[in-house]
C-alpha atoms as a PDB file:
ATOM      1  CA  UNK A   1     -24.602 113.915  58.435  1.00  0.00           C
ATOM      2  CA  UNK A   2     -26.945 112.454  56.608  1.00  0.00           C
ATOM      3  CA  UNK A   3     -29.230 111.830  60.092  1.00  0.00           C
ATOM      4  CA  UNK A   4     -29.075 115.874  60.514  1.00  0.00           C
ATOM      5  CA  UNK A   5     -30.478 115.932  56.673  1.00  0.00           C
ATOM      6  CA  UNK A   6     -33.339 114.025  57.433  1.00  0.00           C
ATOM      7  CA  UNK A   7     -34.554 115.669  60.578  1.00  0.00           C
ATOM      8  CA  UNK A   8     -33.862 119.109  59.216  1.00  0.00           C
ATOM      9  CA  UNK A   9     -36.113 117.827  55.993  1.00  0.00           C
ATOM     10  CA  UNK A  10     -38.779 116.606  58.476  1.00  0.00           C
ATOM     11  CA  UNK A  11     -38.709 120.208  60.407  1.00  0.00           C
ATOM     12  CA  UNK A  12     -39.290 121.692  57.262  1.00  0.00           C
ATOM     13  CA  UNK A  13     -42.251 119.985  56.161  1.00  0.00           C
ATOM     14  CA  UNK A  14     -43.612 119.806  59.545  1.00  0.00           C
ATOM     15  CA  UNK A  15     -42.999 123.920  59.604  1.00  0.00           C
ATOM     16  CA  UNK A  16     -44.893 124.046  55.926  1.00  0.00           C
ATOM     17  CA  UNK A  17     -48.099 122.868  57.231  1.00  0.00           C
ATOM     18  CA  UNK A  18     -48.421 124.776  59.838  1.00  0.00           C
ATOM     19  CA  UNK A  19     -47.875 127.795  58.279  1.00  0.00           C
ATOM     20  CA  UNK A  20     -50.016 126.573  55.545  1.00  0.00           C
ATOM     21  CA  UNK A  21     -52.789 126.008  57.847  1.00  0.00           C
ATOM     22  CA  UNK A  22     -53.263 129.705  59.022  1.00  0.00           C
ATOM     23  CA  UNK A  23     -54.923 130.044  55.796  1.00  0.00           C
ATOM     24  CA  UNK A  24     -57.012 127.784  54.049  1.00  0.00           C
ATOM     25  CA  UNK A  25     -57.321 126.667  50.617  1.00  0.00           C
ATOM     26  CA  UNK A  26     -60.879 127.941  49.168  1.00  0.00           C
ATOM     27  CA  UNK A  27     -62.784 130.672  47.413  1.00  0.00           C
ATOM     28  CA  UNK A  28     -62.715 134.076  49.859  1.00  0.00           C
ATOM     29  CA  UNK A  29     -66.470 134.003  51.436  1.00  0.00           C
ATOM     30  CA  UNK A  30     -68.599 137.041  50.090  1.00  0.00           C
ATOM     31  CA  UNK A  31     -69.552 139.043  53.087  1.00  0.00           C
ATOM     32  CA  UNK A  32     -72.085 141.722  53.043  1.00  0.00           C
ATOM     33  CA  UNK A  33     -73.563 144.148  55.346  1.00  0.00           C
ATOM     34  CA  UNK A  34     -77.448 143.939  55.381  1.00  0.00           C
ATOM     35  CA  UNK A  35     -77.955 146.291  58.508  1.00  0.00           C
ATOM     36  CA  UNK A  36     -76.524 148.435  60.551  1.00  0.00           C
ATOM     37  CA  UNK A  37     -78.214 149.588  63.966  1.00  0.00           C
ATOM     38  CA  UNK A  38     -77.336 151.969  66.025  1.00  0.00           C
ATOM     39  CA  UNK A  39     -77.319 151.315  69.494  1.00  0.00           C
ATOM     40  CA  UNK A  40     -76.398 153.045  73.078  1.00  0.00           C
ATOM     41  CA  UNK A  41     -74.036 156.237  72.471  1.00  0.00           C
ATOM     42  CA  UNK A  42     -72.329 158.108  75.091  1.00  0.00           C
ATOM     43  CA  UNK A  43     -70.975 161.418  74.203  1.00  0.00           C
ATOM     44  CA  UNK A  44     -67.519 159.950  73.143  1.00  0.00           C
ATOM     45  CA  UNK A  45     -68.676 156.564  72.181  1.00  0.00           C
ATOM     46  CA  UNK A  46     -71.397 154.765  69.660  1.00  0.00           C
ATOM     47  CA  UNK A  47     -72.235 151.380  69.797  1.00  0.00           C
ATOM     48  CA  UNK A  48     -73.865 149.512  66.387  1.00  0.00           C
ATOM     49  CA  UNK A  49     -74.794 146.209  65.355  1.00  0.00           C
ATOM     50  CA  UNK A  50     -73.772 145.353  62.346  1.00  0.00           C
ATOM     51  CA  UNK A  51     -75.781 142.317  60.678  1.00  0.00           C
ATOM     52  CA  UNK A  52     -73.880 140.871  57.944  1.00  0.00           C
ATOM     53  CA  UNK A  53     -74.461 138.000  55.467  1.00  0.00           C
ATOM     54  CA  UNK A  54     -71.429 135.338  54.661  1.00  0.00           C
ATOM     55  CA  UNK A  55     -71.699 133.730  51.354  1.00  0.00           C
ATOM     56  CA  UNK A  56     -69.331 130.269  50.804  1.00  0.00           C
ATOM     57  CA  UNK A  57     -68.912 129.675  47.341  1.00  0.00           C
ATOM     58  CA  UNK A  58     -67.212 126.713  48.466  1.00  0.00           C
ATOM     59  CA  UNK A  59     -67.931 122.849  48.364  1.00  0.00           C
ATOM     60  CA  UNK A  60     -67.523 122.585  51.618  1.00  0.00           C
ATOM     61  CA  UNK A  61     -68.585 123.932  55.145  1.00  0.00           C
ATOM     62  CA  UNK A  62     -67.099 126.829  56.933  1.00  0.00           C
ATOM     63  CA  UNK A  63     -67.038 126.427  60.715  1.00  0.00           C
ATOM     64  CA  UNK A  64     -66.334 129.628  61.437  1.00  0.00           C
ATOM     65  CA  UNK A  65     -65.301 130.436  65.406  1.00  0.00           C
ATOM     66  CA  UNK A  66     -64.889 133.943  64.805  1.00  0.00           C
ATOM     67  CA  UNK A  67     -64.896 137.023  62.541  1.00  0.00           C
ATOM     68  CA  UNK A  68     -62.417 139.758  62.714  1.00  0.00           C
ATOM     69  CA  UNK A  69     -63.658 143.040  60.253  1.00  0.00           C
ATOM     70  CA  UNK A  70     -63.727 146.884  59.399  1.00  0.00           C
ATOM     71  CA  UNK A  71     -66.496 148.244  57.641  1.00  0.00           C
ATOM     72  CA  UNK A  72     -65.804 151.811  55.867  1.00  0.00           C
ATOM     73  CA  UNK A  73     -68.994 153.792  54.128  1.00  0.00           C
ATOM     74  CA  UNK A  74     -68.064 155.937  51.256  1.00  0.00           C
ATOM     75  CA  UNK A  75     -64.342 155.081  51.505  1.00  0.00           C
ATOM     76  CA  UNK A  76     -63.622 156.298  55.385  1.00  0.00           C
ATOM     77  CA  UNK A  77     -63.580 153.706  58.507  1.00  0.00           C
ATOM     78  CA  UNK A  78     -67.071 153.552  60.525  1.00  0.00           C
ATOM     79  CA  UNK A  79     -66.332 150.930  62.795  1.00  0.00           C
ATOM     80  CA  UNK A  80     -64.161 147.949  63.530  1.00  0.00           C
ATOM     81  CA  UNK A  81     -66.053 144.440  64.496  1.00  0.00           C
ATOM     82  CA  UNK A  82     -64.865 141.548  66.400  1.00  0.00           C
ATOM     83  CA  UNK A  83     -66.636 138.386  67.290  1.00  0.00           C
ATOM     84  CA  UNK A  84     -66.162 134.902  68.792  1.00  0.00           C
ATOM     85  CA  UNK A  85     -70.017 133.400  67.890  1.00  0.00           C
ATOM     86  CA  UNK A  86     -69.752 129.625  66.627  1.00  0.00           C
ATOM     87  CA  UNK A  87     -71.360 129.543  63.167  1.00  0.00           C
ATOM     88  CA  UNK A  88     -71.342 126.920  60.396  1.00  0.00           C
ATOM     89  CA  UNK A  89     -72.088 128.155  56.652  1.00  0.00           C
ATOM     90  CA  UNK A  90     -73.073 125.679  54.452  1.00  0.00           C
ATOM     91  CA  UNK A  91     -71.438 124.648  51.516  1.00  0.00           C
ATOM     92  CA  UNK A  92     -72.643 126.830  48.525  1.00  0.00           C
ATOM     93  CA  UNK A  93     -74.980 128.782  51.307  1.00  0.00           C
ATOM     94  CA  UNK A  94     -75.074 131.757  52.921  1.00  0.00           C
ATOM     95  CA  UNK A  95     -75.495 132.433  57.290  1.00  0.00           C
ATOM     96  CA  UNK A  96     -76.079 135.648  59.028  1.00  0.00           C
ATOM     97  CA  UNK A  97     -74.522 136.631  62.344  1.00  0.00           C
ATOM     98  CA  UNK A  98     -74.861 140.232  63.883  1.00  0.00           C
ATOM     99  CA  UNK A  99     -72.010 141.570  65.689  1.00  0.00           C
ATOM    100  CA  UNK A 100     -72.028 144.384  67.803  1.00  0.00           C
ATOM    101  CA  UNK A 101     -69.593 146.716  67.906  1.00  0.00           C
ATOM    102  CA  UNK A 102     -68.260 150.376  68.941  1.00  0.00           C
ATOM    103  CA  UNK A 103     -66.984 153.412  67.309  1.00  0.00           C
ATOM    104  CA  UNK A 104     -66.009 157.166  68.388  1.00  0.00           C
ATOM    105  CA  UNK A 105     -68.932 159.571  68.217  1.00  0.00           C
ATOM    106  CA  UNK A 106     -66.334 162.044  66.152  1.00  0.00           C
ATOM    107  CA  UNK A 107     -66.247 159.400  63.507  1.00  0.00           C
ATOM    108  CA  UNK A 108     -70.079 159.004  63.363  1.00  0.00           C
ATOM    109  CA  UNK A 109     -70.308 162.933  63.057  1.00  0.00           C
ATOM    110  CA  UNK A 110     -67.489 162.882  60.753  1.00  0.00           C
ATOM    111  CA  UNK A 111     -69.737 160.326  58.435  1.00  0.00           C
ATOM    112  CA  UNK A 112     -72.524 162.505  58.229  1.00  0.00           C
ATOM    113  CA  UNK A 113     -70.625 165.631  57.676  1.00  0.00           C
ATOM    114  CA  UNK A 114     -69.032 164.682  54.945  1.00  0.00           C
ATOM    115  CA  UNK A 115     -72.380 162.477  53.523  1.00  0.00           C
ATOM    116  CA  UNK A 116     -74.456 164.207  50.822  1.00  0.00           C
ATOM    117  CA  UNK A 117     -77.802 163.357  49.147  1.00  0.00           C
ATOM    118  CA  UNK A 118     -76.443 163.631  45.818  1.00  0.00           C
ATOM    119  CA  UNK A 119     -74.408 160.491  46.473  1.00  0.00           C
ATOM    120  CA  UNK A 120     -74.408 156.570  47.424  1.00  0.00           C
ATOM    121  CA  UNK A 121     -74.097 155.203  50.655  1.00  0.00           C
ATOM    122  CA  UNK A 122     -71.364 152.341  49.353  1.00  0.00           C
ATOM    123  CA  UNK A 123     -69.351 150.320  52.058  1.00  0.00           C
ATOM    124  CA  UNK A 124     -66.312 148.066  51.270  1.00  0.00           C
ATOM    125  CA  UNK A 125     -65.814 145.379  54.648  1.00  0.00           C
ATOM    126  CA  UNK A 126     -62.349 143.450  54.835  1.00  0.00           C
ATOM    127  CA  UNK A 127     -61.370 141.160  57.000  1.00  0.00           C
ATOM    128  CA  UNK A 128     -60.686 137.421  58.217  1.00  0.00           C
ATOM    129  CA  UNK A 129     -63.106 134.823  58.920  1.00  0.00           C
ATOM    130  CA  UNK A 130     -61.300 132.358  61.794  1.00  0.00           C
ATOM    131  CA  UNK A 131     -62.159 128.992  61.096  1.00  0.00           C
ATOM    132  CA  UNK A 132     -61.822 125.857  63.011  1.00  0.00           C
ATOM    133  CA  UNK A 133     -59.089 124.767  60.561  1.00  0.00           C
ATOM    134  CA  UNK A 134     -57.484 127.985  59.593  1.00  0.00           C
ATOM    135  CA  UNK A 135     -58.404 131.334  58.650  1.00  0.00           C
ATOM    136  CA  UNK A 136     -60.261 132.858  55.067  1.00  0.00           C
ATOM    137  CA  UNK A 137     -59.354 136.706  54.226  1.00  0.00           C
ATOM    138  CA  UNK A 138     -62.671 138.898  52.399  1.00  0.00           C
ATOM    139  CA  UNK A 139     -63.185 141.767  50.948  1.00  0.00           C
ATOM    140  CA  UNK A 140     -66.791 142.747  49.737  1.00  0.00           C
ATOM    141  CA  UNK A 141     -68.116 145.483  48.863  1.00  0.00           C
ATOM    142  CA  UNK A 142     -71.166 147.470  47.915  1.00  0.00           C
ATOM    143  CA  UNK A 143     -74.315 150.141  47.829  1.00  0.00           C
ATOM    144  CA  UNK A 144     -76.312 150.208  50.919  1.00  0.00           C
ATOM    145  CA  UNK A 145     -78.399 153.232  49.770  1.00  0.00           C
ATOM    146  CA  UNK A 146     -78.721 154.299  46.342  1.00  0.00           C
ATOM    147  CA  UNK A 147     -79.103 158.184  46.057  1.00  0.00           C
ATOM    148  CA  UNK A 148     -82.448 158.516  44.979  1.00  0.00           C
ATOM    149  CA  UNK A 149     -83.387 156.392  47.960  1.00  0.00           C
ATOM    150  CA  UNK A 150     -82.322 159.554  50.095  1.00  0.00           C
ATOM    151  CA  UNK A 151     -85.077 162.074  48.394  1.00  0.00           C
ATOM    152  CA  UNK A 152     -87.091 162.229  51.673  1.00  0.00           C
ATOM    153  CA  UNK A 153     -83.985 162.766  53.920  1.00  0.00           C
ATOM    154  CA  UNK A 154     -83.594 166.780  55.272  1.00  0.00           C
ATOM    155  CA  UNK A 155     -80.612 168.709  53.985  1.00  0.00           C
ATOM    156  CA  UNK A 156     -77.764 169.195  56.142  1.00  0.00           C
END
């Protein structure tokens, strides 16, 4: 009995850190958009980059191997990114990486339609940052245009 104790003790721990390493001790990166391009469009489809800047308040580096997101403007979804690109942030520094990534045409339109020059542009991007030794969940958010930055824009 007291064999089956000790290897159901040593499952357990062994279990723990595992599961412990899917997400890693640490401040939450800051990430935040600092472009967004648009790219080819078909009539059903729109591709964009998406440039975004990854803060690490941490002491230590982030290797990231990949980056898993959704980006909404003015509380609706624009586009979901994914990316594999190797990338190391330094600790208590910042790295950009530009993803590219695709979206329906109806939810481009649907932006603008609903987008008025007496408002903000905000965005809020969440997401998970996969690192070599785990993964770090963010959520950032923020203005990309302020509305007096749209004076020279036509009316819809």
């Amino acid at each position: 009995m007291g064999i089956f104790v000790r290897y159901l003790t040593c499952i357990v721990f062994v279990a723990m850190a595992g599961c412990a390493s899917w997400f890693m001790k640490g401040k939450p990166p800051e990430v935040l958009v600092i472009n967004v391009i648009p790219l080819d469009a078909t009539a059903l489809e729109q591709r964009l980059q998406v440039d975004l800047r990854i803060r690490n308040p941490n002491d230590f580096d982030l290797l990231v191997t990949g980056i898993d997101f959704t980006l909404n403007f003015n509380g609706k979804r624009l586009t979901r990114g994914l990316s594999n690109k190797d990338l190391t942030v330094p600790r208590l520094g910042d790295a950009v990486v530009s993803v590219e990534t695709s979206t329906s045409t109806f939810d481009v339109v649907r932006q603008l339609l609903g987008f008025s020059r007496n408002q903000d542009l905000s965005y809020d991007i969440t997401g998970l940052l996969h690192l070599k030794d785990g993964r770090l969940p963010f959520d950032s958010s923020g203005i990309l245009l302020e509305k007096g930055q749209l004076s020279d824009l036509p009316s819809p």
